[in-house]
Protein backbone atom coordinates (compact mmCIF):
# COMPACT_ATOMS: atom_id res chain seq x y z
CA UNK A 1 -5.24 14.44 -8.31
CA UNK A 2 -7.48 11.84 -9.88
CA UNK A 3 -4.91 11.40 -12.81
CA UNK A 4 -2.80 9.13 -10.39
CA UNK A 5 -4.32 5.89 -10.38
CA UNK A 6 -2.07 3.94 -8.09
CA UNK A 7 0.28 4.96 -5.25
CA UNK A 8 2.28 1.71 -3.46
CA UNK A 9 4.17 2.48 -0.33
CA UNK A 10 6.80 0.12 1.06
CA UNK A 11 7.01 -0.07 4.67
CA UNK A 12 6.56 3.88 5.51
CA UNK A 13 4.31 6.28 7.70
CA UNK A 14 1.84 8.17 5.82
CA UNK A 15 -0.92 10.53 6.83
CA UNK A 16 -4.44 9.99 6.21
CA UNK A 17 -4.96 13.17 4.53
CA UNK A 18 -6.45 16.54 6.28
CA UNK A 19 -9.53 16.94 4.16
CA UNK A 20 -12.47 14.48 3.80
CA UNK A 21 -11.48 14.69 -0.15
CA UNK A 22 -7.95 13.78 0.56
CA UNK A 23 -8.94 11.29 2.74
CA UNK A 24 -11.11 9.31 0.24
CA UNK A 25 -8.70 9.98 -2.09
CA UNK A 26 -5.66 8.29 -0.28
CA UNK A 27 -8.24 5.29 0.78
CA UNK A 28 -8.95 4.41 -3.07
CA UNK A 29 -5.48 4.81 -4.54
CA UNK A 30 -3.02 4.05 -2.15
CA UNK A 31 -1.76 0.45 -1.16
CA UNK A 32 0.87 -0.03 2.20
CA UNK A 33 3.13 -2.92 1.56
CA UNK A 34 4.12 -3.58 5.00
CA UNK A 35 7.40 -5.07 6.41
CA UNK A 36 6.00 -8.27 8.05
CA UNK A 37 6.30 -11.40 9.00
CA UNK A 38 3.09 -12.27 7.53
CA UNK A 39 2.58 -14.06 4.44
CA UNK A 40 3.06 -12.30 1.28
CA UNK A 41 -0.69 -10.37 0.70
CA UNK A 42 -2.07 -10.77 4.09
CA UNK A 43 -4.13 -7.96 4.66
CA UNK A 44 -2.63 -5.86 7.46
CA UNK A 45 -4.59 -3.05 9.48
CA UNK A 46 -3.06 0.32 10.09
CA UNK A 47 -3.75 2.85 12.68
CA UNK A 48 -4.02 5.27 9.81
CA UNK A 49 -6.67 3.44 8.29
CA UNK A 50 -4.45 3.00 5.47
CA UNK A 51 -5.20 -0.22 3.10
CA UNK A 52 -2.10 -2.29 3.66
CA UNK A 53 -0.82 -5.79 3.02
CA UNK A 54 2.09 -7.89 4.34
CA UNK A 55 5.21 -7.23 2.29
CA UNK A 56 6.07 -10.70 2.96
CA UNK A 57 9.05 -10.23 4.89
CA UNK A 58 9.57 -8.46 8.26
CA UNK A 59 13.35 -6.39 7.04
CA UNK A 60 12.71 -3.01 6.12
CA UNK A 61 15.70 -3.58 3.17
CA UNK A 62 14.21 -6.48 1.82
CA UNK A 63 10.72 -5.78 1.94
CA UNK A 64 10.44 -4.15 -1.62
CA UNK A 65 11.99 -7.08 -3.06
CA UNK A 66 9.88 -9.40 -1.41
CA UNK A 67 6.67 -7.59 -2.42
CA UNK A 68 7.74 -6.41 -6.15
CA UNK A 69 5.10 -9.02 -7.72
CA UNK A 70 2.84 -8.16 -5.79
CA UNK A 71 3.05 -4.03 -6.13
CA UNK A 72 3.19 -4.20 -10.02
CA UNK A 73 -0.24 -6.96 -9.73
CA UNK A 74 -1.47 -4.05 -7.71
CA UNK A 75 -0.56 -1.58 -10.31
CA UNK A 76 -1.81 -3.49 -13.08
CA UNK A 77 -5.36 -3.98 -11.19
CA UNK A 78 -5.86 -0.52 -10.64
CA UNK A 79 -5.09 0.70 -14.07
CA UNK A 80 -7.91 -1.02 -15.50
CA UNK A 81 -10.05 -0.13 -12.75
């Protein structure tokens, strides 16, 4: 598992994880751009205790568009991380 460095969700439900392992594993890779009608990056808290930001706009259809600067910034932080 520790070969993926990066997972970015756009606006979808995800578990936690069922293990402790899985959990800390989901917490350090895994970023939740949210459909929002937040500003572009604003942290956003999740009942799953998910890390997730504001997508930057609140349409499930346009949120990936919205937030594609933003994913591959998060992408490129990670991999040198």
């Amino acid at each position: 598992m520790r070969r993926v460095k990066a997972i970015a969700c756009v606006d979808m439900t995800m578990e936690p994880g069922k293990t402790l392992e899985q959990q800390h594993y989901i917490k350090d890779v895994v970023m939740q751009f949210q459909a929002s009608k937040e500003a572009l990056g604003t942290p956003i808290i999740l009942e799953s205790g998910i890390n997730a930001v504001s997508a930057g706009h609140d349409d499930h259809d346009y949120a990936p568009g919205a937030a594609i600067d933003l994913i591959f910034n998060f992408f490129n932080i990670m991999a040198c991380s």
